[in-house]
Protein backbone atom coordinates (compact mmCIF):
# COMPACT_ATOMS: atom_id res chain seq x y z
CA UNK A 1 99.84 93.22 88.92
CA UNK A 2 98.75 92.35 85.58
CA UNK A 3 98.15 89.02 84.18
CA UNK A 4 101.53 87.53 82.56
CA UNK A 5 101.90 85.24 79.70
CA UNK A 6 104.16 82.46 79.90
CA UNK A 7 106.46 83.96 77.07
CA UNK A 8 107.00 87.13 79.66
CA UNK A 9 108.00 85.46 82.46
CA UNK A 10 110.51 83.83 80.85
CA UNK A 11 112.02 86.69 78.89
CA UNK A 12 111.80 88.98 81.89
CA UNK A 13 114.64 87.16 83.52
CA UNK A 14 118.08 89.08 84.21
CA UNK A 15 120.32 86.74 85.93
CA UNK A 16 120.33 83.71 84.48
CA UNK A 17 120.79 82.63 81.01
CA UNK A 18 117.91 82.61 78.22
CA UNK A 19 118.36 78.77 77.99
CA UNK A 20 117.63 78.66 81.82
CA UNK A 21 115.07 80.82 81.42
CA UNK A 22 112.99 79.05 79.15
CA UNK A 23 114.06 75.02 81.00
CA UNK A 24 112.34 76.61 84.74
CA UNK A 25 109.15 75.72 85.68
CA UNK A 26 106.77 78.06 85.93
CA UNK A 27 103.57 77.86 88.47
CA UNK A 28 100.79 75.40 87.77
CA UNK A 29 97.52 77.36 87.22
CA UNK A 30 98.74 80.40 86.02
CA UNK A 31 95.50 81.83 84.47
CA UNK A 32 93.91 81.35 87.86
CA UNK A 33 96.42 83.44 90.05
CA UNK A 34 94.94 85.97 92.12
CA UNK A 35 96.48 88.60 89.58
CA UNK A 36 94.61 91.65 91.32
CA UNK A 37 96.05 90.93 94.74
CA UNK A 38 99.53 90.21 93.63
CA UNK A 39 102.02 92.64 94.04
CA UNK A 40 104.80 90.65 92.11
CA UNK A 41 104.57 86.42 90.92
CA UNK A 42 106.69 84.68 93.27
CA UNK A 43 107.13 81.13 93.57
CA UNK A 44 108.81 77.91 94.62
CA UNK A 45 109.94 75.24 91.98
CA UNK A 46 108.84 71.93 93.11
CA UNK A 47 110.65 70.22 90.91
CA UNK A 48 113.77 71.92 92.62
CA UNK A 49 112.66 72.84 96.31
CA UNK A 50 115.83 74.94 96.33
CA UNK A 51 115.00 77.20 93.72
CA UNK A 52 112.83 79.85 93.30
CA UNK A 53 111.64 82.74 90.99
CA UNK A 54 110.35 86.19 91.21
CA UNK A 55 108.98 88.56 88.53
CA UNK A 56 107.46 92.05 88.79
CA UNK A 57 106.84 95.23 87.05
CA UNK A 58 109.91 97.74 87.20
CA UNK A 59 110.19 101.05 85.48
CA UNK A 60 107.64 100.00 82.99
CA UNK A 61 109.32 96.38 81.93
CA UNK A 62 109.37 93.21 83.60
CA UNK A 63 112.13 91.76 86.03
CA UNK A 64 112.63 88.47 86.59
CA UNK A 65 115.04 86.89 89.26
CA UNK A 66 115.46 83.42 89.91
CA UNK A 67 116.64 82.73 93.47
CA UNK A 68 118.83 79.78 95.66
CA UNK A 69 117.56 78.63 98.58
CA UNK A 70 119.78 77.09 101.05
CA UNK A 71 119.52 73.46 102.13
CA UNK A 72 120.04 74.13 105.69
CA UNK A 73 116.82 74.56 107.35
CA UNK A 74 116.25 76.63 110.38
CA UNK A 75 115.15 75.93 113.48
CA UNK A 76 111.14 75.56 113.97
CA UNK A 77 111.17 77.03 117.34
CA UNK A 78 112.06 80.83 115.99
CA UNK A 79 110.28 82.93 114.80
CA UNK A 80 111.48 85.16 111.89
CA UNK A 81 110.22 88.11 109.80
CA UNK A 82 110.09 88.42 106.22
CA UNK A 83 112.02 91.45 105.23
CA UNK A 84 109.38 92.56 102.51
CA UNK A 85 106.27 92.36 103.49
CA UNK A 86 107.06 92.45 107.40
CA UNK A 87 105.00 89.05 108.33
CA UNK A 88 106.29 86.83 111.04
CA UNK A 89 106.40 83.36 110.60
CA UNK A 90 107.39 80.16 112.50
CA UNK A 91 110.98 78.92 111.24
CA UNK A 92 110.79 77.54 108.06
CA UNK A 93 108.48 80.10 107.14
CA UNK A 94 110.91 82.44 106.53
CA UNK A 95 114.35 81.84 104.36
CA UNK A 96 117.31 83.60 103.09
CA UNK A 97 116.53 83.36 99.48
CA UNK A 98 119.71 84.24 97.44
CA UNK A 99 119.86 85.81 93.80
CA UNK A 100 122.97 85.79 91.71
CA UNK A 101 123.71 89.26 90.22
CA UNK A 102 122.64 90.73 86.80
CA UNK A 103 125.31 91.06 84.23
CA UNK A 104 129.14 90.83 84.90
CA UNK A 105 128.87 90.56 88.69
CA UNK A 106 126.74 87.61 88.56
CA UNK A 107 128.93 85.55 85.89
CA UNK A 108 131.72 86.01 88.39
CA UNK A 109 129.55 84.30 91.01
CA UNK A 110 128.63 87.83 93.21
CA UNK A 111 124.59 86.99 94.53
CA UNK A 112 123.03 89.23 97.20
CA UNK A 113 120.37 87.66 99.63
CA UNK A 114 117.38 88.87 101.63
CA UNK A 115 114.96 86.84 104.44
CA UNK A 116 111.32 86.50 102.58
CA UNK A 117 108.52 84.40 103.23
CA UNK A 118 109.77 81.12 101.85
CA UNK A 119 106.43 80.86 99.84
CA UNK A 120 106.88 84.33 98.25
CA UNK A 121 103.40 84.59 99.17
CA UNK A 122 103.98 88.61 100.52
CA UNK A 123 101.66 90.41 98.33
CA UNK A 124 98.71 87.68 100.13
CA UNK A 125 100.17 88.14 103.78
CA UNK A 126 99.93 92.05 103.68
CA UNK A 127 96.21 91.77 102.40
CA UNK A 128 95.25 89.37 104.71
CA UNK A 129 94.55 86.65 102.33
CA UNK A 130 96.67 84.52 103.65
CA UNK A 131 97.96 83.58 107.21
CA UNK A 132 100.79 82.51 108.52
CA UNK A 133 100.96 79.00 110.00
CA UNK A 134 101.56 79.91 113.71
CA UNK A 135 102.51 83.30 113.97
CA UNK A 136 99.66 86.50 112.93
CA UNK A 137 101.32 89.26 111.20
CA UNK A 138 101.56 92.20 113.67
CA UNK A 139 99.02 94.97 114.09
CA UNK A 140 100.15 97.97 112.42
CA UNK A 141 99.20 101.70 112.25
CA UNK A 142 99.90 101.55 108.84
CA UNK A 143 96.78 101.26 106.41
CA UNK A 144 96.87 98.17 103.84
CA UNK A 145 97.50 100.36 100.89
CA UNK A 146 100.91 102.19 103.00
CA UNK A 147 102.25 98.37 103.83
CA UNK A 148 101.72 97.63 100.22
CA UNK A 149 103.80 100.56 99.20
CA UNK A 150 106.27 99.27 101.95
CA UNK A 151 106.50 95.74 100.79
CA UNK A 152 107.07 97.48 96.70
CA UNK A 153 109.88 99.52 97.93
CA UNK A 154 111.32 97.03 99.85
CA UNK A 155 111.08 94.15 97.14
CA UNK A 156 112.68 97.41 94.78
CA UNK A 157 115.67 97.88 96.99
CA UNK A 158 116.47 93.95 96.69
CA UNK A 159 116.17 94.17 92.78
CA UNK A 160 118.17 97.37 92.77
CA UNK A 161 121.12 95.14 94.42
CA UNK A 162 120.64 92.36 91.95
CA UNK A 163 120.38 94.89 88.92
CA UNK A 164 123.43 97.11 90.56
């Protein structure tokens, strides 16, 4: 992915309002993400631990999503898998991270939801960069670049729900 400015980010947002968009917090450091290795920006407000945000590249603009997470935590003892980029982590690790819909659907409060690492840390897990916690992602015949590819279409299907 290509470096971002902050002015971007905020305008690449579709389902929340442009005042929202430009109140959010965005990610401390942002000139010193790992760009190159990042497949989309995700991350967690910590101002708000029950929010979080996602931009990426999508037929040739920027789409931005912010996203609810719930306040019931799972249990630590499961283990779950992150439905883009296919890592498995301990509990907590993964959550249902809800996005309200773009346009007229979302205003009437319609959201669609998907299980993701609860860091939005994907594009790091499928390159190895990072690790989960307790649980090592699973050994795959895929090569790196083909579970890239897989975590891309996958995060596309979820923004073709929110964007539907």
């Amino acid at each position: 992915m290509r470096e971002l400015s902050e002015s971007e980010i905020r305008e690449s947002f579709v389902n929340c309002s442009k005042g929202e968009a430009q109140r959010l917090n965005l990610p401390r450091g942002l000139a010193d993400l790992p760009w190159a290795d990042l497949d989309f920006l995700g991350w967690r407000d910590p101002g708000a631990p029950d929010r979080g945000y996602l931009v990426t590249e999508r037929d040739g603009g920027l789409v931005g999503v912010t996203l609810r997470v719930p306040s019931v935590r799972r249990s630590l003892a499961k283990s779950n898998i992150c439905s883009l980029c296919i890592t498995t982590h301990a509990g907590a690790g993964v959550a249902l991270l809800t996005a309200r819909r773009a346009g007229v659907a979302g205003r009437e409060g319609n959201t669609v939801g998907n299980y993701v690492c609860a860091d939005l840390a994907c594009s790091l897990y499928v390159r190895g960069l990072k690790k989960s916690a307790v649980v090592s992602r699973p050994e795959e015949s895929l090569t790196m670049e083909e579970q890239i590819d897989r975590t891309v279409g996958n995060l596309d299907a979820f923004l073709a729900k929110v964007l539907a």
